[in-house]
Protein backbone atom coordinates (compact mmCIF):
# COMPACT_ATOMS: atom_id res chain seq x y z
CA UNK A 1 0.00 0.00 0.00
CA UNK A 2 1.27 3.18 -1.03
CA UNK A 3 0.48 6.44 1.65
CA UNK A 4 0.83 10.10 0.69
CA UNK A 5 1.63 11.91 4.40
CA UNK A 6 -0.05 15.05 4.19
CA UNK A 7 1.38 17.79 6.38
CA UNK A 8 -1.33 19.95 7.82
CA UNK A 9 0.70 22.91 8.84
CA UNK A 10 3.94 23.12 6.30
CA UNK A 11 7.04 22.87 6.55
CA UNK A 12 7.44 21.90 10.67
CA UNK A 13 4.83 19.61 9.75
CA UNK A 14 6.34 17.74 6.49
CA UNK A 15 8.95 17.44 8.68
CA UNK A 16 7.17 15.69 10.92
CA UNK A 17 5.58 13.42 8.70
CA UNK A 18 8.90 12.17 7.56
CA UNK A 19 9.42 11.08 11.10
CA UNK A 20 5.78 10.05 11.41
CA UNK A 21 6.31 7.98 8.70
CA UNK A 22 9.08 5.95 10.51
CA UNK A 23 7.41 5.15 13.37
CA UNK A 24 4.08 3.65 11.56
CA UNK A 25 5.70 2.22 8.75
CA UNK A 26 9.24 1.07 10.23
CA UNK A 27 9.89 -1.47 7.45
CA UNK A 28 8.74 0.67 4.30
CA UNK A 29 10.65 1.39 1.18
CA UNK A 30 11.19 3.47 -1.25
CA UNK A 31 11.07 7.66 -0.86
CA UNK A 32 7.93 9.02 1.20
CA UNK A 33 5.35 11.09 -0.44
CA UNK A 34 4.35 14.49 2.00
CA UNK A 35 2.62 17.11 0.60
CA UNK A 36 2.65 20.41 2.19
CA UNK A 37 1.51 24.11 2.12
CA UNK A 38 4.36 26.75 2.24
CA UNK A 39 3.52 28.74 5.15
CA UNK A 40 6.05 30.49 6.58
CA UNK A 41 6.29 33.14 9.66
CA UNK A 42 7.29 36.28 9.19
CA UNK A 43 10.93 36.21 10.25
CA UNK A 44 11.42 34.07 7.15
CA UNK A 45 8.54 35.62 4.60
CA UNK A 46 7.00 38.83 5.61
CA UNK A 47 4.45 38.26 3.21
CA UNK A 48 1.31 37.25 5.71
CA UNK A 49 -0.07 34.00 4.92
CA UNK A 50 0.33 30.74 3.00
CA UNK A 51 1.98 31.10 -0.34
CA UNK A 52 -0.10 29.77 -3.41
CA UNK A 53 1.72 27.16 -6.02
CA UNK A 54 1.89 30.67 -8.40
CA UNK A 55 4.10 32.22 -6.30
CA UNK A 56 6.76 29.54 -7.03
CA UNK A 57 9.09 29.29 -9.99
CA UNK A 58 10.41 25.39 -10.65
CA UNK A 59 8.10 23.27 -9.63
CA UNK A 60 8.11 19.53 -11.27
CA UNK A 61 5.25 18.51 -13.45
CA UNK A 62 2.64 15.91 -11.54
CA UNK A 63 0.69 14.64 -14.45
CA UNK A 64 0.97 17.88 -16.27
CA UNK A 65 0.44 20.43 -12.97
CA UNK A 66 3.51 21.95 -11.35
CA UNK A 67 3.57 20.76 -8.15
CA UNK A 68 6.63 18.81 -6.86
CA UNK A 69 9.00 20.70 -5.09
CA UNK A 70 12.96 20.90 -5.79
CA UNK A 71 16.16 22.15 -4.86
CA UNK A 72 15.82 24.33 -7.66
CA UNK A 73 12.44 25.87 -6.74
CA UNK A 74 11.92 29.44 -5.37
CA UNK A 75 9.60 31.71 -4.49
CA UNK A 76 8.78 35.00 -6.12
CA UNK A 77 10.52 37.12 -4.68
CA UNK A 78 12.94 34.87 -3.94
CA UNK A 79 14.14 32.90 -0.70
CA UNK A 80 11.01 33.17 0.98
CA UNK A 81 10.45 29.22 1.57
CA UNK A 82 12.19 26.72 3.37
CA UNK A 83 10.84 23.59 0.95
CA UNK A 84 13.61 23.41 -1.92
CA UNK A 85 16.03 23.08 1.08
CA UNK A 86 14.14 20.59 2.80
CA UNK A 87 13.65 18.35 0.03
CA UNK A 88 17.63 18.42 -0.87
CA UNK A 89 18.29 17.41 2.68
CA UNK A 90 15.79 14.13 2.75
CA UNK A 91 14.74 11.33 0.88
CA UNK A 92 11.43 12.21 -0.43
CA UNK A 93 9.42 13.55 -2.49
CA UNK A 94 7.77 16.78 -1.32
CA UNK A 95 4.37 18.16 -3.01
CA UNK A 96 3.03 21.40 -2.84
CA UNK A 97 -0.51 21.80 -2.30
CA UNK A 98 -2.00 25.38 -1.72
CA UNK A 99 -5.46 26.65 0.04
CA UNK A 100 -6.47 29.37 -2.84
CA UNK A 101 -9.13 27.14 -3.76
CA UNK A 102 -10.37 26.76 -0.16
CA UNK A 103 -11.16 22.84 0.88
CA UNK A 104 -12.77 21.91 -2.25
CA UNK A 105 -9.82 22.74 -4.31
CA UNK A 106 -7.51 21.39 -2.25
CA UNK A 107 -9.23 18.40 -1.82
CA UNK A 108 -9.03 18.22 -5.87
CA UNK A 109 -5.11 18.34 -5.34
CA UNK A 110 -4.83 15.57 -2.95
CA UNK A 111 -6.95 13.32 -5.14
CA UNK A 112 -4.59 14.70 -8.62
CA UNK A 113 -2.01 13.32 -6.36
CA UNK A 114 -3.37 10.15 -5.42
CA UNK A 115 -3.99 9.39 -8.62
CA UNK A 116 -1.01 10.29 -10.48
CA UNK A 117 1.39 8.62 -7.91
CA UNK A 118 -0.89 5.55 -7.40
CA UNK A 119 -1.49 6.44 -3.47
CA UNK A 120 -3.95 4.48 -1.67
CA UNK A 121 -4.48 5.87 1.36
CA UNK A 122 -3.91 9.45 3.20
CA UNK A 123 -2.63 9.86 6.56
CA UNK A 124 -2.77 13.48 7.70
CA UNK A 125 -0.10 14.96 10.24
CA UNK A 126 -0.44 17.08 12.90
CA UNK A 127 2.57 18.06 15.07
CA UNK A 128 1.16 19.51 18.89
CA UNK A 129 -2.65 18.05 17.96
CA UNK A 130 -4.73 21.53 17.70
CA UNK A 131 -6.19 19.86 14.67
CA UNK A 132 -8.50 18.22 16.86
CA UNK A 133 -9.13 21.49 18.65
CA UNK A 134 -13.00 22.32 19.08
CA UNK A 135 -12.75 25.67 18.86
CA UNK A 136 -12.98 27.50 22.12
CA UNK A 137 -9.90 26.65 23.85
CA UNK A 138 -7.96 29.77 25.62
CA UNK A 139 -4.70 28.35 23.77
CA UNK A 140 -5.97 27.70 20.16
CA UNK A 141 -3.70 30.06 18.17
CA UNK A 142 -3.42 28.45 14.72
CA UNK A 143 -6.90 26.39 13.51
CA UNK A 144 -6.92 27.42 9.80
CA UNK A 145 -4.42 25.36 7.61
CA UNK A 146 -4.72 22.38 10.30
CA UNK A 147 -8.31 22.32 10.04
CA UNK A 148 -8.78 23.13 5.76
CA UNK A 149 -6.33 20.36 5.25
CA UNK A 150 -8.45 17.90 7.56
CA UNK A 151 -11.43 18.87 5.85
CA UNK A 152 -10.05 18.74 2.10
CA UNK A 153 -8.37 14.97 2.93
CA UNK A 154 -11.98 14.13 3.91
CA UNK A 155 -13.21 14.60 1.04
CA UNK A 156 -11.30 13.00 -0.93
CA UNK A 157 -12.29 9.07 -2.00
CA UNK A 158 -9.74 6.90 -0.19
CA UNK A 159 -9.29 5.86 3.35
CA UNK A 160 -7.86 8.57 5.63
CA UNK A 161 -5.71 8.35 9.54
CA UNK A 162 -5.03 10.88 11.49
CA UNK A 163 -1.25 11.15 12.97
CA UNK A 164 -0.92 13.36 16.19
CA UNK A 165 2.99 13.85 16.70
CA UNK A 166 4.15 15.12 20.18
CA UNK A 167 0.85 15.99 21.74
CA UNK A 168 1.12 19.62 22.82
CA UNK A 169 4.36 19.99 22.01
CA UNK A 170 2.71 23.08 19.38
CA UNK A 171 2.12 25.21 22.72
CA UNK A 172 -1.44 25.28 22.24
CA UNK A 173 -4.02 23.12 23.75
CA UNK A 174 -2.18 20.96 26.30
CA UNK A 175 -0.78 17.41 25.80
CA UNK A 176 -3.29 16.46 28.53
CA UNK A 177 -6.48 18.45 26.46
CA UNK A 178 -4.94 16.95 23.24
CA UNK A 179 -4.71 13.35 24.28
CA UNK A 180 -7.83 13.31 26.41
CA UNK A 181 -9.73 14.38 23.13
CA UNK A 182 -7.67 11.85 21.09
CA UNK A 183 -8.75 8.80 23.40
CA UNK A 184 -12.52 10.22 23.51
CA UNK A 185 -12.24 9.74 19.55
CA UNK A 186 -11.17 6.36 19.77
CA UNK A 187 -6.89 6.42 18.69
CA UNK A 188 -4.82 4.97 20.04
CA UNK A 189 -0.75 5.74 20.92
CA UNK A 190 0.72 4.07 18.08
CA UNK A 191 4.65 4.44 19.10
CA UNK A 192 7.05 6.91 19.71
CA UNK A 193 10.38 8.42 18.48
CA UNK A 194 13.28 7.08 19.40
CA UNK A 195 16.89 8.59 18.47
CA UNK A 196 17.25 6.19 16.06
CA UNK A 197 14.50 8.05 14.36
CA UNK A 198 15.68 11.32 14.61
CA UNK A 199 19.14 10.12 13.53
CA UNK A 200 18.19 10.65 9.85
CA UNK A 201 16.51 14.00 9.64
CA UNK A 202 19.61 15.54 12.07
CA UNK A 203 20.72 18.09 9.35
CA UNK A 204 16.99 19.06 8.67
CA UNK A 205 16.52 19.48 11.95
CA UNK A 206 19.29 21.26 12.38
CA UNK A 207 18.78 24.73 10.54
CA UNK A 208 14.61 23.90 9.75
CA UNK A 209 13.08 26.83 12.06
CA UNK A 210 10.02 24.36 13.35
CA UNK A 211 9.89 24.20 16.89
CA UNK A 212 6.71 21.95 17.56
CA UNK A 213 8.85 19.31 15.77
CA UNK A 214 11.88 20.23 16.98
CA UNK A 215 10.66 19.50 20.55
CA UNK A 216 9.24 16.44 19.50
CA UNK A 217 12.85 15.32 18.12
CA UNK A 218 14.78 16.63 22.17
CA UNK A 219 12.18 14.45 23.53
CA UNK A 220 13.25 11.59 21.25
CA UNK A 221 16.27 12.28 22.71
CA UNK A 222 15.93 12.83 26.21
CA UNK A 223 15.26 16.17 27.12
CA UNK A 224 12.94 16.66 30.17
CA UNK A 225 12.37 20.37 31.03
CA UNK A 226 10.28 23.22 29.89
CA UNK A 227 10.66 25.11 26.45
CA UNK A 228 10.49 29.01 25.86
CA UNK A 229 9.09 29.35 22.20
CA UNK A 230 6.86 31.68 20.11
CA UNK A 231 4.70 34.34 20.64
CA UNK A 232 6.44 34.40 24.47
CA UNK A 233 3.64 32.28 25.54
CA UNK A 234 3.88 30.07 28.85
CA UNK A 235 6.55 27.58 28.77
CA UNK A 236 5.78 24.31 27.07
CA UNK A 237 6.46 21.30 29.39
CA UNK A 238 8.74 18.36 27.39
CA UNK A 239 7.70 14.75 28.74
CA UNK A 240 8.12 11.42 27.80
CA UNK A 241 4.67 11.97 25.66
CA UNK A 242 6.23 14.92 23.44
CA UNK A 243 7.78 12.28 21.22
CA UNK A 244 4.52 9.87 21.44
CA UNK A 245 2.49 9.19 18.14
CA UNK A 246 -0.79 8.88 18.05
CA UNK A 247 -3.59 7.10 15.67
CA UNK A 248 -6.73 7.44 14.74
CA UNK A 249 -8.28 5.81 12.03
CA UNK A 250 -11.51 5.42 9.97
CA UNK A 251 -12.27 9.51 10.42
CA UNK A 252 -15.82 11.18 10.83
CA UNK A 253 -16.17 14.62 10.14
CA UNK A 254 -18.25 14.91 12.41
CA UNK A 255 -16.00 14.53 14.76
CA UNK A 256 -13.78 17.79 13.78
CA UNK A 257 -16.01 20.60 14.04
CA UNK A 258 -14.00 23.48 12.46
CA UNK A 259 -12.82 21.32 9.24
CA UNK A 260 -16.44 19.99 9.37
CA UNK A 261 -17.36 24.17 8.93
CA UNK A 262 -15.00 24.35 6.14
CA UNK A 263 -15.86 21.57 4.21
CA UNK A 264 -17.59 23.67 1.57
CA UNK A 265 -14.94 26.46 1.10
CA UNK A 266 -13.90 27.54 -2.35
CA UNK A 267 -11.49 30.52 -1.80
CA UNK A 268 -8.97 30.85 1.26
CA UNK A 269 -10.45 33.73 2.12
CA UNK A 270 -14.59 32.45 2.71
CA UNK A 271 -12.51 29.89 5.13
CA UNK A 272 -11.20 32.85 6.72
CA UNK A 273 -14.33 34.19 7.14
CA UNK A 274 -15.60 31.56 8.72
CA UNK A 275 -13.15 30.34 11.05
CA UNK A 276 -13.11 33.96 12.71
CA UNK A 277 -17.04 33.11 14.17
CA UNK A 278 -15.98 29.87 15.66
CA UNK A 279 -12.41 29.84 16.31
CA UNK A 280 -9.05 32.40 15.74
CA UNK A 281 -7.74 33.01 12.35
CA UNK A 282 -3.77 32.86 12.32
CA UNK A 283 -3.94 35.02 9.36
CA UNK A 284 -5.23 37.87 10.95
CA UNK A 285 -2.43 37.74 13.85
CA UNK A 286 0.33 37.50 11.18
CA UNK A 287 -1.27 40.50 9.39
CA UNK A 288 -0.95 42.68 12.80
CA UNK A 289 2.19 41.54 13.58
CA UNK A 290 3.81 42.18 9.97
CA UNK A 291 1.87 45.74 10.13
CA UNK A 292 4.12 46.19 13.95
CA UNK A 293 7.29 44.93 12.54
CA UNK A 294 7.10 47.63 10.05
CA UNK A 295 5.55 50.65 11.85
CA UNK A 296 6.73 49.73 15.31
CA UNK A 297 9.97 47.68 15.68
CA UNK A 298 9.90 45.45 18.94
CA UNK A 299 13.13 46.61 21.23
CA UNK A 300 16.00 44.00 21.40
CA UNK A 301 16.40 41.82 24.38
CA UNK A 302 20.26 40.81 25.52
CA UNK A 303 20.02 36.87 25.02
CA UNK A 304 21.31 36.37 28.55
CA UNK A 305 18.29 39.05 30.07
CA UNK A 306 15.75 36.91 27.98
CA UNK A 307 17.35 33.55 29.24
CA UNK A 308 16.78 35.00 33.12
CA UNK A 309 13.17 35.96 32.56
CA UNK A 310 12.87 32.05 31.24
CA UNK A 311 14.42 30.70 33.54
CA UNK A 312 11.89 32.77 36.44
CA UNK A 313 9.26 31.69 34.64
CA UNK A 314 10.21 27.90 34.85
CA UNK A 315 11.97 27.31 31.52
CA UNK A 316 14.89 25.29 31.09
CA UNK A 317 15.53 25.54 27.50
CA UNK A 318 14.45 28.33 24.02
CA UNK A 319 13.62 27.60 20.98
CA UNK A 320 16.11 29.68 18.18
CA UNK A 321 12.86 31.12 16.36
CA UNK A 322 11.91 32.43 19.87
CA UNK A 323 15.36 33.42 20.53
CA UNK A 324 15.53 35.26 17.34
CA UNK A 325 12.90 36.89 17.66
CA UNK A 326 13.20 38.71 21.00
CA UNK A 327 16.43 39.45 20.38
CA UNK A 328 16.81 40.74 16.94
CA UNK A 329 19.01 37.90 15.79
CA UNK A 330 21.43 37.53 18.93
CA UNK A 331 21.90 33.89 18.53
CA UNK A 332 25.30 33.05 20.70
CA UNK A 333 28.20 31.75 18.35
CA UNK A 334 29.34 28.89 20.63
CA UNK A 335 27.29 25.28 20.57
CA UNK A 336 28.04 24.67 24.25
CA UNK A 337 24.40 25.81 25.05
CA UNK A 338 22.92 24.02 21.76
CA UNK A 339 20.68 20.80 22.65
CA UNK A 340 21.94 17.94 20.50
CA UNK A 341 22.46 19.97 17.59
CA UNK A 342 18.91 20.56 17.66
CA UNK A 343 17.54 24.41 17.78
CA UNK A 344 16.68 24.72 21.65
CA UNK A 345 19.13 26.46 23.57
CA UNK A 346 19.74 26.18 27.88
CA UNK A 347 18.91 29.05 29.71
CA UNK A 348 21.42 28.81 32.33
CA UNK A 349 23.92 28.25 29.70
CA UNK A 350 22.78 31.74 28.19
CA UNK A 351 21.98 33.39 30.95
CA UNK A 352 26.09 32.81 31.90
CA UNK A 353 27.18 33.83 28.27
């Protein structure tokens, strides 16, 4: 049986996928198939928003629609998506899908893509688990592209799963909200990550800004703490469960209230219009944010003054994106405070310099 992994939040989350993929199908051969949107934050593109498959400029042919990704793809302007790097550093093939056509047109992509590559099933991929948010949780910052890509895969005509990597480890709902909704549902914890696993996306993982995944991976390999990441939100804890994968198969979509409210959509922006009555849009909060960075700069923060406020607020460890972020770029130049590689950073190790 052949499975296309489809990411439901981009890049962090075709990440994820790959190492999805390696728990659930341990023995498989030949290169994955993930397709993702390219959504990146700001820091990377300050363009607000997912890009569309126009915006790029080398894109393979899929049965006669551009739409695999390469090292020689770009965006326009140029540099503004991680993909072409990720798929030069692992061994798969990466697909672009885009929301412009809201869930019905996406959920024409996925089946294009089924069909052309001779897929027979669909398991979507969710790294932290909002996706099975209901809507009205305090935490929910990010429900759109999770939630159109759940409802698009539903409506396409093969058998879909739903892969939860690292509940909570998105710093939204809670591992505890996340699983408890999971097990209410009926999945089950299919595995976890295991170094071993990690092993073989180590230079992705390396420079690829996700942190969801990226705390996923430290658990994998042993961290036990409390990460500092975006948006300067509470710290998220790091357990033995933030490398866990979970199942569920044989989907209702009735069971998924936001995609179940986009199901219909035709444009990106009448799903925008209708998460905002039930839920957050994402899109709206990047649109603020980019309108800030421009008018009003945020101040830089001295790594080692960010690392003590962490630490007082029960941290043990920052993401780089977060890191970035508050401090205008002031990443230290040694390793010494560098978790495996990965991109978390100890606070006491900063907060010493």
């Amino acid at each position: 049986m052949s499975t296309l992994y489809v990411a439901s939040g981009g890049g962090g989350d075709a990440l994820g996928a790959l190492l999805v993929r390696g728990v659930l199908e341990p023995d498989a051969d030949g290169r994955a198939l993930v397709s993702t949107c390219a959504w990146e934050r700001l820091r990377i593109d300050p363009v607000p928003g997912p890009r569309s498959r126009g915006d790029f400029i080398g894109l393979r042919l899929i049965d006669g629609v551009r739409a695999e990704i390469s090292t020689s793809a770009d965006t326009l302007p140029s540099g503004r998506s991680v993909l072409p790097r990720l798929a030069g550093d692992v061994d798969a093939r990466l697909l672009l899908h885009d929301f412009s056509g809201g869930a019905i047109g996406l959920g024409q992509q996925l089946t294009h893509f089924s069909r052309a590559l001779g897929v027979d099933a669909l398991t979507v991929v969710d790294v932290g688990g909002d996706i099975v948010a209901r809507g009205d949780e305090a935490g929910l910052l990010s429900p759109l592209a999770d939630s159109l890509t759940l409802a698009a895969a539903l409506d396409v005509d093969l058998p879909v799963q739903l892969a939860v990597l690292g509940p909570g480890v998105d710093g939204e709902l809670s591992a505890e909200a996340v699983t408890g909704i999971l097990r209410d549902l009926g999945a089950k914890r299919a595995g976890e990550l295991v170094a071993t696993d990690v092993d073989r996306f180590r230079d992705p993982l390396s420079w690829h800004p996700t942190e969801a995944t990226t705390l996923a991976a430290a658990a994998a390999y042993g961290l036990r703490g409390a990460v500092e990441m975006r948006r300067g939100c509470a710290p998220v804890p790091v357990t033995e469960e933030s490398a866990a994968v979970w199942l569920l198969e044989d989907l209702d979509a009735h069971d998924f209230p936001l995609a179940r409210a986009l199901k219909d959509t035709r444009s990106l922006g009448s799903a925008e219009s209708i998460i905002r009555t039930i839920a957050v849009d994402e899109l709206d909060y990047e649109r603020r944010r980019a309108r800030q960075r421009h008018e009003d700069p945020p101040p830089a923060t001295a790594a080692a003054e960010l690392a003590r406020a962490g630490l007082a607020r029960g941290a043990s460890h920052i993401t780089t994106r977060r890191l970035l972020d508050a401090t205008s770029g002031d990443v230290p130049s040694y390793e010494s405070a560098r978790f495996e590689g990965l991109g978390l950073w100890a606070l006491e190790a900063l907060e010493r310099g």
